[in-house]
C-alpha atoms as a PDB file:
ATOM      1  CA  UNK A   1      -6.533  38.513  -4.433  1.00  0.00           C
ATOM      2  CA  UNK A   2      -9.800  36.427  -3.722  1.00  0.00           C
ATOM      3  CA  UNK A   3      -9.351  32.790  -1.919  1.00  0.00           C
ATOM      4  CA  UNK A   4     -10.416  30.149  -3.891  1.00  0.00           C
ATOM      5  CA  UNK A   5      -9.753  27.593  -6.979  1.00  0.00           C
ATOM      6  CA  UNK A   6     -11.326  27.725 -10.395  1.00  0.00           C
ATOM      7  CA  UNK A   7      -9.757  27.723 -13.473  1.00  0.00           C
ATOM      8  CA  UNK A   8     -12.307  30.394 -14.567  1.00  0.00           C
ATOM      9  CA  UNK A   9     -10.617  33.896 -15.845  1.00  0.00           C
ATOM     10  CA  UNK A  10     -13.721  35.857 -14.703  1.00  0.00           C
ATOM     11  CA  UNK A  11     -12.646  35.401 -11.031  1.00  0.00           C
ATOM     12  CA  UNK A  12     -10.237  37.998  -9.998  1.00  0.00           C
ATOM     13  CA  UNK A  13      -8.243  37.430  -6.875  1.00  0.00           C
ATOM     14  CA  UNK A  14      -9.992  34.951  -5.262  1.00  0.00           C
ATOM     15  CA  UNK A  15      -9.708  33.156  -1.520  1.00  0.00           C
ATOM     16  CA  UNK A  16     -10.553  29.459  -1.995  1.00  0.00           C
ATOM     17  CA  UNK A  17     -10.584  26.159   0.349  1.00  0.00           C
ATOM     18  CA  UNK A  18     -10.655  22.577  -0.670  1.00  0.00           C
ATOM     19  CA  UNK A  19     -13.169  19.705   0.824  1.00  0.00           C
ATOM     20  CA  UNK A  20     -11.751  16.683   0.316  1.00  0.00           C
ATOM     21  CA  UNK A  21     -12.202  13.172   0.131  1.00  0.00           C
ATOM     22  CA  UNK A  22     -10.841   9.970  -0.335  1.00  0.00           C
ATOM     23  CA  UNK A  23      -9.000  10.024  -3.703  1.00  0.00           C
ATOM     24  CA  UNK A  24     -11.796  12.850  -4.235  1.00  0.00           C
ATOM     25  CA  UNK A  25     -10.433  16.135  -6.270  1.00  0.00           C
ATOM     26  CA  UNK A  26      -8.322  15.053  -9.009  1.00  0.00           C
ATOM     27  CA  UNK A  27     -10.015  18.011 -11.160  1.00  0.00           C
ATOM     28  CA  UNK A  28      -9.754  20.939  -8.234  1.00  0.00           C
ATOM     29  CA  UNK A  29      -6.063  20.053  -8.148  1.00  0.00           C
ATOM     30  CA  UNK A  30      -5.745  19.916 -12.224  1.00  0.00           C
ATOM     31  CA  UNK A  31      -7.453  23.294 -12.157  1.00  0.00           C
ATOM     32  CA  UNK A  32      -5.689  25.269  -9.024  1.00  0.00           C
ATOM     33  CA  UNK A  33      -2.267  23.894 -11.160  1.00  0.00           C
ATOM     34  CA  UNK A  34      -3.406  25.709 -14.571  1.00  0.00           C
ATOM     35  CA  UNK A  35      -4.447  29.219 -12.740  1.00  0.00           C
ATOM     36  CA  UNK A  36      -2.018  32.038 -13.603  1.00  0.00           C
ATOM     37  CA  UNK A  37      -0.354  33.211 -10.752  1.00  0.00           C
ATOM     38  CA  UNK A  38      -1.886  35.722  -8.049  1.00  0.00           C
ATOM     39  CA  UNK A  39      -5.506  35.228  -9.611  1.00  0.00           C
ATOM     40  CA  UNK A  40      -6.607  32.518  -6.560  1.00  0.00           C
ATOM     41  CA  UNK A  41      -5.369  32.070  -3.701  1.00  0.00           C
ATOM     42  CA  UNK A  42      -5.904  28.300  -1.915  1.00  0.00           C
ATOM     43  CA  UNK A  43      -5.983  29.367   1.783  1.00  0.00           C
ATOM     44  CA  UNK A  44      -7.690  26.513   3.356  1.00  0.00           C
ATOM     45  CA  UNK A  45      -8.269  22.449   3.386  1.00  0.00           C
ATOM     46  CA  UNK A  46     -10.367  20.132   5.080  1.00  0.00           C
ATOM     47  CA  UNK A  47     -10.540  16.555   4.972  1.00  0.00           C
ATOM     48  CA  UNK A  48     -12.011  14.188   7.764  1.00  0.00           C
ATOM     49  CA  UNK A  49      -8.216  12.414   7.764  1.00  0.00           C
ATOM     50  CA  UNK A  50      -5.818  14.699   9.168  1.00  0.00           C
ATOM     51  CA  UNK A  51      -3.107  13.141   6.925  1.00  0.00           C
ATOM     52  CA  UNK A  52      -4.872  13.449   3.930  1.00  0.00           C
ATOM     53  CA  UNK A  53      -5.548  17.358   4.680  1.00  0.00           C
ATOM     54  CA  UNK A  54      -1.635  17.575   5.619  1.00  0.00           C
ATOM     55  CA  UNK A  55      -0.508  16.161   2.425  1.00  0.00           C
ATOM     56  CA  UNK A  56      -2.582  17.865   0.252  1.00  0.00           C
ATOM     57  CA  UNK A  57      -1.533  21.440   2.484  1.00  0.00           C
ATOM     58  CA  UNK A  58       1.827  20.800   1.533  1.00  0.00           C
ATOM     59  CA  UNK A  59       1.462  20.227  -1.900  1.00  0.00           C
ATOM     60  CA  UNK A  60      -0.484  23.906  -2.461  1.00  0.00           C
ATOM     61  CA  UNK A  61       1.244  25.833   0.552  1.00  0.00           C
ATOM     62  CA  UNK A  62      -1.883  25.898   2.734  1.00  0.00           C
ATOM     63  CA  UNK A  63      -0.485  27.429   6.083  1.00  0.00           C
ATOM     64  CA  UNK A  64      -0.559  24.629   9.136  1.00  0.00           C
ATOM     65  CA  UNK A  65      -3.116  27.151  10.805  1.00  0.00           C
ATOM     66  CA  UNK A  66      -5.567  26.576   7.791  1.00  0.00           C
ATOM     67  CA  UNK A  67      -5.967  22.645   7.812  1.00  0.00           C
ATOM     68  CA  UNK A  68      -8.949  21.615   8.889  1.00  0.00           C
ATOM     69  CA  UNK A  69     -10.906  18.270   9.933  1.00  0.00           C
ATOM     70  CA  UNK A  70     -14.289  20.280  10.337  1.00  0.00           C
ATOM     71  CA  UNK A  71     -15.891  21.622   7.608  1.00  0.00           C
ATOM     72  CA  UNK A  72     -17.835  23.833  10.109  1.00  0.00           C
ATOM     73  CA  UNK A  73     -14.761  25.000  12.169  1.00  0.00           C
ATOM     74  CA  UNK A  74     -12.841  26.156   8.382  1.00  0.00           C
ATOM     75  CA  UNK A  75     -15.802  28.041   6.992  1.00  0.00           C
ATOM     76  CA  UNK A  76     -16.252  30.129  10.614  1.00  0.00           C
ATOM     77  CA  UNK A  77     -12.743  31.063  10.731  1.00  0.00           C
ATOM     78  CA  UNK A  78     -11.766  31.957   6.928  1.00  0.00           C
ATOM     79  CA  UNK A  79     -13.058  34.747   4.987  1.00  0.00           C
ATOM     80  CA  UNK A  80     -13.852  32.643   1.602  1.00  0.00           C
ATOM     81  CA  UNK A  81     -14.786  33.673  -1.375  1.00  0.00           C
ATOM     82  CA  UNK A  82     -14.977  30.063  -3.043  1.00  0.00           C
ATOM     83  CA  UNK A  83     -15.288  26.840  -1.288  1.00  0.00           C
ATOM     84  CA  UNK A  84     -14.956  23.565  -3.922  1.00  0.00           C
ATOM     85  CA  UNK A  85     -16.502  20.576  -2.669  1.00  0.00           C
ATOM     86  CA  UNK A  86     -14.743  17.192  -3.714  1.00  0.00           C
ATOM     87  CA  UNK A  87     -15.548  14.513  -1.477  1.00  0.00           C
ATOM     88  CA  UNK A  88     -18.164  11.627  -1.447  1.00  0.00           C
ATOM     89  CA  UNK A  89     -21.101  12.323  -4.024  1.00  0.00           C
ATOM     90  CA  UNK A  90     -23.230  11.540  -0.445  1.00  0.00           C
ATOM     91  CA  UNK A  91     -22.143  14.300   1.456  1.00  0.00           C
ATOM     92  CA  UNK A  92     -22.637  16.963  -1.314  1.00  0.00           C
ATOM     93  CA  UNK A  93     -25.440  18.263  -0.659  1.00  0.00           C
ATOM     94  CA  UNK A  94     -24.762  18.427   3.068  1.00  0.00           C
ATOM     95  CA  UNK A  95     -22.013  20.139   2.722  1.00  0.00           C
ATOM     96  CA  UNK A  96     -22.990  22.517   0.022  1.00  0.00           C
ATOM     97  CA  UNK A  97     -26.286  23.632   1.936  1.00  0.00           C
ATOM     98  CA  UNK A  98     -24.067  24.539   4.946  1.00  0.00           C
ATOM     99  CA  UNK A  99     -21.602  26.218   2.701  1.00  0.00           C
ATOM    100  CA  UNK A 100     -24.516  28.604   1.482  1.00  0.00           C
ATOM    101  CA  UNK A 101     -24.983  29.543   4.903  1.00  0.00           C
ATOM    102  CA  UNK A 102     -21.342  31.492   4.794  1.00  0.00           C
ATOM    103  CA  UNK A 103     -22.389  33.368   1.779  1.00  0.00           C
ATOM    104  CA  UNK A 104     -18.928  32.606  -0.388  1.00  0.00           C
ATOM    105  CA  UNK A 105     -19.245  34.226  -3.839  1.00  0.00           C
ATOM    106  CA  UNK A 106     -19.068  30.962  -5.134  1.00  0.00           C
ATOM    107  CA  UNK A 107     -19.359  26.977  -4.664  1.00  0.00           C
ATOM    108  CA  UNK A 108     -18.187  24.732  -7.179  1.00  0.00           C
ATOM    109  CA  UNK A 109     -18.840  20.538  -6.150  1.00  0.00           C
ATOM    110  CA  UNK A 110     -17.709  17.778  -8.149  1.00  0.00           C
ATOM    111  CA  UNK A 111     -20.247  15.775 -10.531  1.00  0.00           C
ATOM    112  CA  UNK A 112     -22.449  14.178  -9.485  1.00  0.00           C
ATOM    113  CA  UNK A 113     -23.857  17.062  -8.163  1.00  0.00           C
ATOM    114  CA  UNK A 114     -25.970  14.904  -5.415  1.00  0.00           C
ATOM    115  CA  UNK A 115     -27.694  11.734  -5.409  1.00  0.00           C
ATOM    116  CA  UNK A 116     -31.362  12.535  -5.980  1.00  0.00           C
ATOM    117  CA  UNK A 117     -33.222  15.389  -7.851  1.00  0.00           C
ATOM    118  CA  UNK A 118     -34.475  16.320  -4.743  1.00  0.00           C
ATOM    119  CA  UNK A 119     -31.034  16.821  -3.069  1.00  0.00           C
ATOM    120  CA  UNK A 120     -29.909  18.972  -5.976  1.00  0.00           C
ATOM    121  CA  UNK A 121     -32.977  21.515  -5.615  1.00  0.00           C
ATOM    122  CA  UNK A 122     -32.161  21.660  -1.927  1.00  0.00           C
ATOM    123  CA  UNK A 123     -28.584  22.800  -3.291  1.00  0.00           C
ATOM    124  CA  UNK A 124     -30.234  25.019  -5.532  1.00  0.00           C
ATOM    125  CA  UNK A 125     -33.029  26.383  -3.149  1.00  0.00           C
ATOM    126  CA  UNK A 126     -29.736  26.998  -0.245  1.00  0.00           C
ATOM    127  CA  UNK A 127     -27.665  28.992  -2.983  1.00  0.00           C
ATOM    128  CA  UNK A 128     -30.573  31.103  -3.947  1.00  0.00           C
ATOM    129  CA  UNK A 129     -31.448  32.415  -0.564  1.00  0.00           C
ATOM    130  CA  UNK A 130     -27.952  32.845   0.832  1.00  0.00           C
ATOM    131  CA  UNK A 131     -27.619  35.049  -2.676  1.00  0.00           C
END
């Protein structure tokens, strides 16, 4: 089983985490509710607010152990396959760049994609050389 969320079929088994943000990941969660079961796993949240990451553990069954405040401390710890980015259009390409870095099979962020062109090719250029 991989460890991730995507409500593609051409993931098998996946391990998957969720970035959050305020009132950010309607889709993810629309998506990890259609998968068929044992095709992703969600192992993993993070959100800045502790209480936001606990609430949105308990609605997926993300262990205690596996909710996170640092993005950085979640993707050193957990073997991820996918990492979905849902927070503050901002921070995406932050946070995408230093997903890259952890080589996950896969990083799916929320529209918009970044703020500037520029910011998206740096997404772009990350993904491409962590490949």
């Amino acid at each position: 089983m991989s460890r991730f969320a995507s409500a593609s079929s051409a993931l098998d088994s996946k391990r998957t985490s969720q970035c959050n943000g305020l009132r950010h990941g309607a889709s993810t969660r629309r998506r990890l509710r259609a998968l068929p079961e044992g095709q992703v796993q969600l192992v993993a949240c993070c959100d800045l607010y502790r209480d936001r990451a606990d609430a949105f553990a308990g609605l997926y069954g993300v262990p205690a152990t596996a909710i996170y405040t640092d993005y950085h401390a979640m993707l050193a710890k957990e073997r991820l396959d996918i990492v979905s980015v849902a927070t503050w259009p901002d921070v995406h390409s932050r946070l995408v760049i230093d997903t890259a870095k952890y080589r996950p099979k896969g990083i799916f962020c929320e529209k918009p994609m970044a703020n500037t062109w520029g910011e998206c090719k740096k997404m772009v250029a990350a993904c491409t050389n962590a490949a």
